[in-house]
N, C-alpha and C. Protein backbone atom coordinates (compact mmCIF):
# COMPACT_ATOMS: atom_id res chain seq x y z
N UNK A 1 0.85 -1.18 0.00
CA UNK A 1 0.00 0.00 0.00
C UNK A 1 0.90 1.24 0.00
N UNK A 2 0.86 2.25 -0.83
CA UNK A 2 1.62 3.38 -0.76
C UNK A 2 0.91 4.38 -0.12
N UNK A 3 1.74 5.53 0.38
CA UNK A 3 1.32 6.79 1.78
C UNK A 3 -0.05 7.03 1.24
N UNK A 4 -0.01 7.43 0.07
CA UNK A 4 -1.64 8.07 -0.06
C UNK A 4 -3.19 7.53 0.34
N UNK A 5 -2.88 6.01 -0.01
CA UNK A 5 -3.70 5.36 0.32
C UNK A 5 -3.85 4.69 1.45
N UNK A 6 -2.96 5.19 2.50
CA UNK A 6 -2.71 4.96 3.94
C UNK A 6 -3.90 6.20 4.47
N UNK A 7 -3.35 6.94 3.86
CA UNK A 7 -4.02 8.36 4.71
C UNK A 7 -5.66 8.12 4.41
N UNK A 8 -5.71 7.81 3.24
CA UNK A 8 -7.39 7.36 3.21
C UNK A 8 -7.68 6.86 4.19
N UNK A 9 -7.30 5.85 4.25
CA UNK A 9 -8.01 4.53 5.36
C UNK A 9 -8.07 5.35 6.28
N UNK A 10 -7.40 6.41 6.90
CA UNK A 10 -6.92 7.23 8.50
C UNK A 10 -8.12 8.10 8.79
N UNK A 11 -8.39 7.57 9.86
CA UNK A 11 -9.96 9.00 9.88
C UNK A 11 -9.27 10.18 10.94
N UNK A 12 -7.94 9.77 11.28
CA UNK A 12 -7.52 11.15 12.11
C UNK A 12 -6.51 11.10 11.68
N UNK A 13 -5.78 12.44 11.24
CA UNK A 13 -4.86 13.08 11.19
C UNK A 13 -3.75 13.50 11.81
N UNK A 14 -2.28 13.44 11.71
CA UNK A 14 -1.94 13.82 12.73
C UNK A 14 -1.10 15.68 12.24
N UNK A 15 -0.74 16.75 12.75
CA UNK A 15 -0.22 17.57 11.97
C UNK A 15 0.61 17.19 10.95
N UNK A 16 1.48 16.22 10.86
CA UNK A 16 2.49 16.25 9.65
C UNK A 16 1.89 15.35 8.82
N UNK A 17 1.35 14.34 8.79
CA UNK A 17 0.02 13.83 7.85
C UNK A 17 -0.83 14.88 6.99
N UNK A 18 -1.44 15.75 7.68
CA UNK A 18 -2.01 16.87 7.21
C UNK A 18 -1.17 17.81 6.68
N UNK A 19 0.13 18.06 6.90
CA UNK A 19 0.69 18.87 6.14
C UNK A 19 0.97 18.35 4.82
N UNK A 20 1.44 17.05 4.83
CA UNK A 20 1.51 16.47 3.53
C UNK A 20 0.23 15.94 2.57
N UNK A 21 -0.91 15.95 3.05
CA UNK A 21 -2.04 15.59 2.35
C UNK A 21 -2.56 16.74 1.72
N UNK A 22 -2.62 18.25 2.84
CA UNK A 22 -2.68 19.10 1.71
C UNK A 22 -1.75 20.25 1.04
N UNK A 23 -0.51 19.60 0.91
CA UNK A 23 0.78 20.09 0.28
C UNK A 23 1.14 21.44 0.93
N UNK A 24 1.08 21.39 2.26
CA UNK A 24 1.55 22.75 2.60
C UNK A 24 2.45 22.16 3.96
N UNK A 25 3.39 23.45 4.45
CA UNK A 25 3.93 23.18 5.42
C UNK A 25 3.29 22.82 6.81
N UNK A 26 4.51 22.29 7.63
CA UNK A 26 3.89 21.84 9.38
C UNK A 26 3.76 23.20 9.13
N UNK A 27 4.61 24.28 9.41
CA UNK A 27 4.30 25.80 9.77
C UNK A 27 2.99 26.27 9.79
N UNK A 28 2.76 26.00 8.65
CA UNK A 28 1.46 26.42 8.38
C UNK A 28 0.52 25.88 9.36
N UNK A 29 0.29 24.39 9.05
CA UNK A 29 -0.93 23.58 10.13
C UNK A 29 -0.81 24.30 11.24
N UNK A 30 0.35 24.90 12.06
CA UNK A 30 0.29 25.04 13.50
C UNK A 30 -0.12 26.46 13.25
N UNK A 31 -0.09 27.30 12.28
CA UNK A 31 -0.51 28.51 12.28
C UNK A 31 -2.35 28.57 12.06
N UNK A 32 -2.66 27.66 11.29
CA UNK A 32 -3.57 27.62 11.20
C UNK A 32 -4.48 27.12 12.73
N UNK A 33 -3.62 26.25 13.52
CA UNK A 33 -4.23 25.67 13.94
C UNK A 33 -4.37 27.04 15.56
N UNK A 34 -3.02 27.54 15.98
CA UNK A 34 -2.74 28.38 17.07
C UNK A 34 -4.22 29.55 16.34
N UNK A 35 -4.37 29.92 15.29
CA UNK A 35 -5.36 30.97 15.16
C UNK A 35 -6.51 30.59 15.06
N UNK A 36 -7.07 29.19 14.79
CA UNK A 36 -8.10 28.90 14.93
C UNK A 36 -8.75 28.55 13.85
N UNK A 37 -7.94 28.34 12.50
CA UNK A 37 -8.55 28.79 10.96
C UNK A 37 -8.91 27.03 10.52
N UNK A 38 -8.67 25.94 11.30
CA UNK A 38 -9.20 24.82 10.59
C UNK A 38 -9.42 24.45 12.01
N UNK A 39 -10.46 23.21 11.52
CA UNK A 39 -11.15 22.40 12.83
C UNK A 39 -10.51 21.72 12.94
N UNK A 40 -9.73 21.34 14.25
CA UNK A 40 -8.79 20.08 15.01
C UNK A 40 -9.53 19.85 16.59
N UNK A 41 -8.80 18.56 16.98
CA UNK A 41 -9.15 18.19 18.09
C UNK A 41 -7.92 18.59 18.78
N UNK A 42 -7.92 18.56 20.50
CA UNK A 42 -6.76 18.96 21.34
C UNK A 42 -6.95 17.52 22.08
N UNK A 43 -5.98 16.55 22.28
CA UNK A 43 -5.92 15.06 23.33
C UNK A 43 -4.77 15.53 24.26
N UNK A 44 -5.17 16.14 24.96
CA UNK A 44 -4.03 16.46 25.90
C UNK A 44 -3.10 17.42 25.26
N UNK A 45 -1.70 16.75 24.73
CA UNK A 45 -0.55 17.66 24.23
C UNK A 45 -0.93 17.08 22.71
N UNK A 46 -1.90 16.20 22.12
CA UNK A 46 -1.54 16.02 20.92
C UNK A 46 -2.83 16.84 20.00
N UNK A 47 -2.49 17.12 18.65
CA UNK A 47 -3.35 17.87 18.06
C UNK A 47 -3.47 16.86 16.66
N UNK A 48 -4.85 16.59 16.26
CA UNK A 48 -5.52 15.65 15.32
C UNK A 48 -6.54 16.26 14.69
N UNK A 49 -6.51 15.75 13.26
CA UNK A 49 -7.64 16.24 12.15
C UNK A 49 -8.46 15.08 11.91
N UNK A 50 -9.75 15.65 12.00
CA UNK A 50 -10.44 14.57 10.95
C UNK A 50 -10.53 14.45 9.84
N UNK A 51 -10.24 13.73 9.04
CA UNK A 51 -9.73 13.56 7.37
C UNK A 51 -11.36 14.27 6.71
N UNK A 52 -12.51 13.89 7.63
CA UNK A 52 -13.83 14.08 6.46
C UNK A 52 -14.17 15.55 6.74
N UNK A 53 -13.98 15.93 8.06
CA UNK A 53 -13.83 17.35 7.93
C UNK A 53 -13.39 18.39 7.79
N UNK A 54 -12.11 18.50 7.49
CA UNK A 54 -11.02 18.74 6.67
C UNK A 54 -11.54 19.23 5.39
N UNK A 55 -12.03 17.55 4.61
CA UNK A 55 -12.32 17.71 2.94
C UNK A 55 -13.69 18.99 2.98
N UNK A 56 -14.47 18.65 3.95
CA UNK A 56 -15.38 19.69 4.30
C UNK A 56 -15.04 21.03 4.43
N UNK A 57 -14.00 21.36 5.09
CA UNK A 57 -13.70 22.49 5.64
C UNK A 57 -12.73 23.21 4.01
N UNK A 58 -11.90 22.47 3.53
CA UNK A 58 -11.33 22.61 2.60
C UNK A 58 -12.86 23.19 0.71
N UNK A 59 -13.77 22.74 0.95
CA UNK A 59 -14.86 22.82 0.04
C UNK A 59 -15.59 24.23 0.60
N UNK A 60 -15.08 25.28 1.62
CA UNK A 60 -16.03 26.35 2.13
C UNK A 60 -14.94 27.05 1.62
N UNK A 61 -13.59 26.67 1.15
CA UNK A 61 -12.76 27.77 1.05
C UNK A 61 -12.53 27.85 -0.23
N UNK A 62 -13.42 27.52 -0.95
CA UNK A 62 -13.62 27.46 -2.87
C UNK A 62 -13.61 28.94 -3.05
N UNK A 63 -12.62 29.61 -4.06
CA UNK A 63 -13.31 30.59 -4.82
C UNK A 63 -14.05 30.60 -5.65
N UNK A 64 -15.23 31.29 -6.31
CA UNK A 64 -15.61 31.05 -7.35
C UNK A 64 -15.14 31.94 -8.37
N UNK A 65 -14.97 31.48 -9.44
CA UNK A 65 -14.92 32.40 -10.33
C UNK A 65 -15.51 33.25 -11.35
N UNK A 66 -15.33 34.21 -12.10
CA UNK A 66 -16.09 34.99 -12.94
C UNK A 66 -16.72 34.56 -13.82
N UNK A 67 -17.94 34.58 -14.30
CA UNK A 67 -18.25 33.99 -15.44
C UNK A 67 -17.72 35.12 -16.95
């Protein structure tokens, strides 16, 4: 099975999972995450995504474009 299709199967995320699923830096995730700009869970010291709300959260941030 190769990474991509690992992360499918995964219904939680971990930050560096998520940085690589949606091609951006850890930096980023933790920026996003310290300001509040994507939905994560807090387990104590660890911080987790849910993969389906994510794809959700990722579909509100569509631009549309001009016709």
């Amino acid at each position: 099975m190769i990474e991509s299709e690992k992360m499918n199967d995964t219904k939680y995320l971990s930050p560096s999972e998520l940085a690589q699923y949606l091609s951006v830096s850890i930096h980023t995730i933790y920026l996003w995450t310290s300001t509040k700009q994507i939905p994560f869970f807090k387990l104590s010291r660890l911080t987790r995504f849910e993969k389906n709300e994510i794809d959700r959260w990722m579909r509100t941030k569509k631009v549309e474009t001009y016709n």
